[in-house]
N, C-alpha and C. Protein backbone atom coordinates (compact mmCIF):
# COMPACT_ATOMS: atom_id res chain seq x y z
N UNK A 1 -9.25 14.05 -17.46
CA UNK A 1 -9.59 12.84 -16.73
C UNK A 1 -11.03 12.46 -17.07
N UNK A 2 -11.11 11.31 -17.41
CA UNK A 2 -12.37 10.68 -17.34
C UNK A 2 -13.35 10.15 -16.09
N UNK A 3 -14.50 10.26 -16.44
CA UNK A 3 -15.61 10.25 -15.55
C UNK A 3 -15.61 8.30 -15.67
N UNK A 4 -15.53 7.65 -14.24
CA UNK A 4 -15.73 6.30 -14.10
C UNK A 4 -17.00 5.50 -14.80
N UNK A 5 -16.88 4.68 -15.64
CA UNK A 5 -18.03 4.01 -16.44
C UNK A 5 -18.26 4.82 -17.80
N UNK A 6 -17.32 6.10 -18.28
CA UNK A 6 -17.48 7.03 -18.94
C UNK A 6 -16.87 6.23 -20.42
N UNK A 7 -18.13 5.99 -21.76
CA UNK A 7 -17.44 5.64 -22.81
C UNK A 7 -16.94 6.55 -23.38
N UNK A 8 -15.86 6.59 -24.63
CA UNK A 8 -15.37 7.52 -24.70
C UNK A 8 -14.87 7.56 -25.92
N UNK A 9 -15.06 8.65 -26.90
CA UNK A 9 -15.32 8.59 -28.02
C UNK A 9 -14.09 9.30 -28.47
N UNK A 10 -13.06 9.71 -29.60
CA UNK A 10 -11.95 10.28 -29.41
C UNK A 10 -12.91 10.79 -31.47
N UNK A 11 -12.25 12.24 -31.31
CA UNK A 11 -12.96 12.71 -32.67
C UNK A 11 -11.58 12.46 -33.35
N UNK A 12 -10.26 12.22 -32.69
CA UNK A 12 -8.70 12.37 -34.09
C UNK A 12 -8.12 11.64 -33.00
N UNK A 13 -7.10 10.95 -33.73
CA UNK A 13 -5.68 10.37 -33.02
C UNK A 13 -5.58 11.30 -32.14
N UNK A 14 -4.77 12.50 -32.20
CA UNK A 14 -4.37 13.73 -31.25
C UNK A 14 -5.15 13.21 -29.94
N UNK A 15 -6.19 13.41 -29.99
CA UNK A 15 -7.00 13.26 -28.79
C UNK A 15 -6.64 12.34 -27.89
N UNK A 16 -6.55 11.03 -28.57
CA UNK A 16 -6.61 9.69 -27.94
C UNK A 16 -5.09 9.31 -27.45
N UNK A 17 -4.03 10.40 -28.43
CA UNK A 17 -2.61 10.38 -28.23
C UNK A 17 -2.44 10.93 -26.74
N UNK A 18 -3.40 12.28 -26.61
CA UNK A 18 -2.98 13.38 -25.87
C UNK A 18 -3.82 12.65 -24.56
N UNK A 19 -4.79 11.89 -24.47
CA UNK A 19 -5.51 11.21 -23.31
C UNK A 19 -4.82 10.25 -22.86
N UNK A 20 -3.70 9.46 -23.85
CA UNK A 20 -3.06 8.34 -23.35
C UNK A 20 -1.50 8.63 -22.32
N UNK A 21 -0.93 10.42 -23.08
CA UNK A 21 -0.01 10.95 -22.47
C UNK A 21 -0.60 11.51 -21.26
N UNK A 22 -1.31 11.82 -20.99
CA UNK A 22 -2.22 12.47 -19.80
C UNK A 22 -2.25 11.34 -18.48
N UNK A 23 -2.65 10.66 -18.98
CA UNK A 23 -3.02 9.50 -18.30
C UNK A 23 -2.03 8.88 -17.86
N UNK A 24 -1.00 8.71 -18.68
CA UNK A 24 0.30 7.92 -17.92
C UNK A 24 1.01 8.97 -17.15
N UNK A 25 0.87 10.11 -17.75
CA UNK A 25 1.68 11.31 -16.47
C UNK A 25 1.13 11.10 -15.09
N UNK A 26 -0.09 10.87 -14.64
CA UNK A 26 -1.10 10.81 -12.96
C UNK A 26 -0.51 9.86 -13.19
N UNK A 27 -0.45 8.70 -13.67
CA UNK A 27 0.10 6.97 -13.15
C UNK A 27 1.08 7.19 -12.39
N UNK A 28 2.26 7.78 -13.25
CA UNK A 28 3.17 8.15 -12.92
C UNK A 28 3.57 8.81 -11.50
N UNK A 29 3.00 9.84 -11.51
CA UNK A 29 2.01 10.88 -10.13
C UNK A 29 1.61 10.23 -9.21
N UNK A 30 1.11 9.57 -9.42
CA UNK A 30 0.53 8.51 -8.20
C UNK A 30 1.33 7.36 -7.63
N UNK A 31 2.04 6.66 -8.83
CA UNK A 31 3.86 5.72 -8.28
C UNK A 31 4.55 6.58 -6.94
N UNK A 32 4.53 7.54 -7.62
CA UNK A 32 5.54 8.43 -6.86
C UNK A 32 4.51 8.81 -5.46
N UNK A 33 3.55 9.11 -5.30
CA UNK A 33 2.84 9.52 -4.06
C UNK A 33 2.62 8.07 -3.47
N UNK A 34 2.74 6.66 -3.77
CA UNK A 34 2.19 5.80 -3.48
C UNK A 34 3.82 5.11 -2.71
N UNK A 35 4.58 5.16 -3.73
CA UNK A 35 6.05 4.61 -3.06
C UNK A 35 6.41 5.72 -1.74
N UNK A 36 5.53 6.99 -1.63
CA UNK A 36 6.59 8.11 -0.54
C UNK A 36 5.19 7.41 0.60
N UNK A 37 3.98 7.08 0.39
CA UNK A 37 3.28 6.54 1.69
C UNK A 37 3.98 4.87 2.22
N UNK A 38 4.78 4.58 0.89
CA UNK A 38 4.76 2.94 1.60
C UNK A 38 6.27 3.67 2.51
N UNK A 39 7.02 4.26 2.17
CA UNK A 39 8.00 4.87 2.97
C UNK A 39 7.23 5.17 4.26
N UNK A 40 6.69 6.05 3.81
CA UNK A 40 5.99 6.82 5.34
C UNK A 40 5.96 5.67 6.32
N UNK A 41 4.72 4.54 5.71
CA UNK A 41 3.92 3.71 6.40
C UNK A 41 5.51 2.43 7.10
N UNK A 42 6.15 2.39 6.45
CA UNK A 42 7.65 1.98 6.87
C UNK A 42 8.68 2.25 7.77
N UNK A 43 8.22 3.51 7.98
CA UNK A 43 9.19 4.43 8.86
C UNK A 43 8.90 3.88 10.68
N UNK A 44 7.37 3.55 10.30
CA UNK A 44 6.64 3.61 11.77
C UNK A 44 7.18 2.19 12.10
N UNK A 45 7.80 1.10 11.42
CA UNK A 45 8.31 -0.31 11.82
C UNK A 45 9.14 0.19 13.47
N UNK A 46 9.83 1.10 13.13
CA UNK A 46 10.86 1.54 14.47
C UNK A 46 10.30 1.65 15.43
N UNK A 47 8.98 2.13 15.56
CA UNK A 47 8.53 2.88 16.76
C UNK A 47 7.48 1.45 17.25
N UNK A 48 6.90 0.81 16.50
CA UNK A 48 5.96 -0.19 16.60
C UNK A 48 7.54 -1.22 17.03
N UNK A 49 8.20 -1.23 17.09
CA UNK A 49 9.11 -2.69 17.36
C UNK A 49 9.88 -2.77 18.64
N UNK A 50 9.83 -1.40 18.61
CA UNK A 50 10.89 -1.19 20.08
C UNK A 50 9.52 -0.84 21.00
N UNK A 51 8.01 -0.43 20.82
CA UNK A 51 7.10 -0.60 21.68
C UNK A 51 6.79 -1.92 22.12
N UNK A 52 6.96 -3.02 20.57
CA UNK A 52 6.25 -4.34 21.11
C UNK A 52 7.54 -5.46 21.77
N UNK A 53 8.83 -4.95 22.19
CA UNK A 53 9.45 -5.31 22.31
C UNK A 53 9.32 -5.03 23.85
N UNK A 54 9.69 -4.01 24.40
CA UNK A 54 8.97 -3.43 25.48
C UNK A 54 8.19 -4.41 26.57
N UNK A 55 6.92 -4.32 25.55
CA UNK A 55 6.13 -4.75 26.21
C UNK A 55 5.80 -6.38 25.49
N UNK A 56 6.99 -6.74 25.25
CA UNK A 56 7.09 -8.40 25.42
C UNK A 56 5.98 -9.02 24.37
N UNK A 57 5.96 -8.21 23.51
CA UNK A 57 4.89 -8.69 22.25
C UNK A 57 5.32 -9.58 21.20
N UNK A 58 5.39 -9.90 20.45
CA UNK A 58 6.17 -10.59 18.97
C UNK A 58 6.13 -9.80 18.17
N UNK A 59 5.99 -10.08 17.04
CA UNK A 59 6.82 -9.08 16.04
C UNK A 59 5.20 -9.21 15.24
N UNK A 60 5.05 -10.76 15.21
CA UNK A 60 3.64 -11.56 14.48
C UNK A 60 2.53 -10.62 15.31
N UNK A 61 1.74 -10.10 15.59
CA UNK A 61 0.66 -9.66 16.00
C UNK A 61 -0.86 -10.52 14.82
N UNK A 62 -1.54 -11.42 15.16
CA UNK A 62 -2.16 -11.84 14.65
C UNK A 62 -4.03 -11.26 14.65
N UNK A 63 -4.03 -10.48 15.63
CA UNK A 63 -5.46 -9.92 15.58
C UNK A 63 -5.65 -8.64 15.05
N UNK A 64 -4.22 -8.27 14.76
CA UNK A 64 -4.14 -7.07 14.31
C UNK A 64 -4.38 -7.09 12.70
N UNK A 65 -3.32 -8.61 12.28
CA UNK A 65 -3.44 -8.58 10.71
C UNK A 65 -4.93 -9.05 10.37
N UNK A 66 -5.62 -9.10 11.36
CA UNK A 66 -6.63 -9.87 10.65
C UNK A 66 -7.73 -8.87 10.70
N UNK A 67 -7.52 -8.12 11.68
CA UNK A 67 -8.31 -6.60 11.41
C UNK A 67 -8.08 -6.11 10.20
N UNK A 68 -6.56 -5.60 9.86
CA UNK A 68 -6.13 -4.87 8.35
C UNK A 68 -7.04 -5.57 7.59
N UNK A 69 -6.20 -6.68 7.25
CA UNK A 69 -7.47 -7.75 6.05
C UNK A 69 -8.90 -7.16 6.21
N UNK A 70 -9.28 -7.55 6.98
CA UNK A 70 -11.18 -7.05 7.30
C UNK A 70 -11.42 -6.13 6.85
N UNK A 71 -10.50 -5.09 7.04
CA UNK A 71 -10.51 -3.84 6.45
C UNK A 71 -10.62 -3.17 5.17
N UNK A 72 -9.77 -4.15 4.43
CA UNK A 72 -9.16 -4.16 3.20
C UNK A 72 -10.22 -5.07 2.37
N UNK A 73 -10.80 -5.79 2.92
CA UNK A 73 -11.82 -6.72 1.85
C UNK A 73 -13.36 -6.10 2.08
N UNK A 74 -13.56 -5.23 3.31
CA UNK A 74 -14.42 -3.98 3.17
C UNK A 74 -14.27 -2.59 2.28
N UNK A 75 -12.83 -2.15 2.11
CA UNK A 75 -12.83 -1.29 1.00
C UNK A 75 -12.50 -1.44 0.01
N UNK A 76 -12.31 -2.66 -0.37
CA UNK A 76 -12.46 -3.33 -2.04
C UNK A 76 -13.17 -3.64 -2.34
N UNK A 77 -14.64 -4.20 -1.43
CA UNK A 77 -15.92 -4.36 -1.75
C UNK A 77 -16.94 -3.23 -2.22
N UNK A 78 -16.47 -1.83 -1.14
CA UNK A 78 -16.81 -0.93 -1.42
C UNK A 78 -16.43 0.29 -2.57
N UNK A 79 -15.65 -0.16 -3.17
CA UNK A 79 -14.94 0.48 -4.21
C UNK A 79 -14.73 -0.61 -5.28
N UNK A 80 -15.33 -1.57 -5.60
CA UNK A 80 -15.12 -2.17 -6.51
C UNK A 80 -14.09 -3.13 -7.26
N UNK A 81 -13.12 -3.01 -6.33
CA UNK A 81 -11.90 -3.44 -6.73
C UNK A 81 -11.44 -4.81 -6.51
N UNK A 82 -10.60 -5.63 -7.09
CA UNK A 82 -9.81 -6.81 -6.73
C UNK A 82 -9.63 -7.18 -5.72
N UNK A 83 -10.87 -7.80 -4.54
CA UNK A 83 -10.05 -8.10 -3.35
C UNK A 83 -9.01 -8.75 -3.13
N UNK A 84 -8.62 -9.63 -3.96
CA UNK A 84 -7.97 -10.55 -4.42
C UNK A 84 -6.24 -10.05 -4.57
N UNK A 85 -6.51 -8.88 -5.05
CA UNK A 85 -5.25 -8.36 -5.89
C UNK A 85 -5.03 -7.74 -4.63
N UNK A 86 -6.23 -6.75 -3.71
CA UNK A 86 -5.56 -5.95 -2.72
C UNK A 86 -4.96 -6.43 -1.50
N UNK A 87 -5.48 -7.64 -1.90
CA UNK A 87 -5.14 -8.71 -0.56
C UNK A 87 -3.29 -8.79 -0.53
N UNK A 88 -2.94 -9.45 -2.00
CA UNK A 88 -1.52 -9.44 -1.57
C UNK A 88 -1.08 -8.20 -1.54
N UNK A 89 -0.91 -7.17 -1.90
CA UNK A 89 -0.30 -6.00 -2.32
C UNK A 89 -0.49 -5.64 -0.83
N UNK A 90 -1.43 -5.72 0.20
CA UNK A 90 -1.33 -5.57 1.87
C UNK A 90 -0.56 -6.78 2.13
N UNK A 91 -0.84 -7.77 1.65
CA UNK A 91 0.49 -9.19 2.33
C UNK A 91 1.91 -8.46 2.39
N UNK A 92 2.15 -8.28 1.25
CA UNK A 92 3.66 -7.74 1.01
C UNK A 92 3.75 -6.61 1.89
N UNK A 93 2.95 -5.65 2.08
CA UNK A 93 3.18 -3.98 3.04
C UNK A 93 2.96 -4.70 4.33
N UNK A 94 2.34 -5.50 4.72
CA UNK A 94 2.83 -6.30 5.87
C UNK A 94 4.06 -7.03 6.22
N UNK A 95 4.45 -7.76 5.31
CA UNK A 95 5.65 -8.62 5.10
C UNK A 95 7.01 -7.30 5.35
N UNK A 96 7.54 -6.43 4.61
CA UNK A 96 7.87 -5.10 4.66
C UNK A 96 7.78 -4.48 5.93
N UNK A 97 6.48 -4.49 6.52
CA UNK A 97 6.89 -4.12 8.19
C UNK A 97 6.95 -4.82 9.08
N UNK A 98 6.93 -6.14 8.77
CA UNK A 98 7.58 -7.17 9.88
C UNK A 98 9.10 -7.66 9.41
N UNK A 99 9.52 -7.19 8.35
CA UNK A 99 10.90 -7.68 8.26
C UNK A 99 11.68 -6.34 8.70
N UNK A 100 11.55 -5.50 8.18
CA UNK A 100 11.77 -3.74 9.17
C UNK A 100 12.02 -3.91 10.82
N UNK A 101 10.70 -4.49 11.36
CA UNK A 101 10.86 -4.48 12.82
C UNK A 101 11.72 -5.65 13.14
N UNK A 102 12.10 -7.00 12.72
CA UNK A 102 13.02 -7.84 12.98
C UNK A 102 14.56 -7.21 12.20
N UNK A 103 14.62 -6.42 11.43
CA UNK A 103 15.60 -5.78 11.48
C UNK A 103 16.11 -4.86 12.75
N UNK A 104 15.06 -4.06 12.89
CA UNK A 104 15.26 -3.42 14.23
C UNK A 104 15.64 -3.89 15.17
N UNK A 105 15.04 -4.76 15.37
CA UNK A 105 15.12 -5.35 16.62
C UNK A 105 16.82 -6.59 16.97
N UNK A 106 16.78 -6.49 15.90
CA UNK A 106 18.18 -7.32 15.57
C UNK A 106 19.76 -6.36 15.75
N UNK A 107 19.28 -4.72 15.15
CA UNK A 107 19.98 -4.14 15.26
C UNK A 107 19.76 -3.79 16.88
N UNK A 108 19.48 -3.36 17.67
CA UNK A 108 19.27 -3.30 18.63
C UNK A 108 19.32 -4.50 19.45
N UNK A 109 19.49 -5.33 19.35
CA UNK A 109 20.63 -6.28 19.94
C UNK A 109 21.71 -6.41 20.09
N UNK A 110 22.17 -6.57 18.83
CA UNK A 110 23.80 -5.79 17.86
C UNK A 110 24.54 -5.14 18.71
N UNK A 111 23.75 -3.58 18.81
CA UNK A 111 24.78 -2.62 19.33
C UNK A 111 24.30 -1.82 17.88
């Protein structure tokens, strides 16, 4: 693994072969740890829907998304990254747990 801002000089193909196979293996590594948190973070739609249901909430919680955001354009500032890009990629993991909890909540109407 390379050091961030690190140029990087390759002495043979091999090297640059064996850094490029390296490198896509963690990508890879990380898909997989990244799709089992959006699960995780998915799971909790159930418990958040039948609470805000409860207690007569909507599904929309609007001070809440606007906290996440705040959040999210503080640790993309602080890490350098695309606020831009991290912005939707939280739209969608939002979108994902509000269609989850109107599922729920639909099924639990149902029967």
């Amino acid at each position: 693994m390379t050091k961030e801002n690190e140029i990087i000089s390759f002495e043979n193909k091999e090297d640059a072969e064996n850094l490029l196979f390296e490198s896509r293996n963690r990508i890879d590594e990380i898909d997989n740890e990244i799709f089992k948190l959006i699960c995780q973070r998915t799971s909790f739609a159930k418990d958040i829907a039948l609470a805000k249901d409860y207690l007569g909430m909507p599904i929309y919680d609007k001070k809440r998304e606007d906290a996440i955001y705040a959040k999210i354009e503080k640790l993309s500032e602080e890490n350098d990254i695309d606020a831009t890009i991290i912005d939707q990629i939280v739209n969608m993991l939002t979108i994902l747990s509000k269609n989850e909890q109107n599922e729920i909540l639909r099924r639990n109407v149902d029967g």
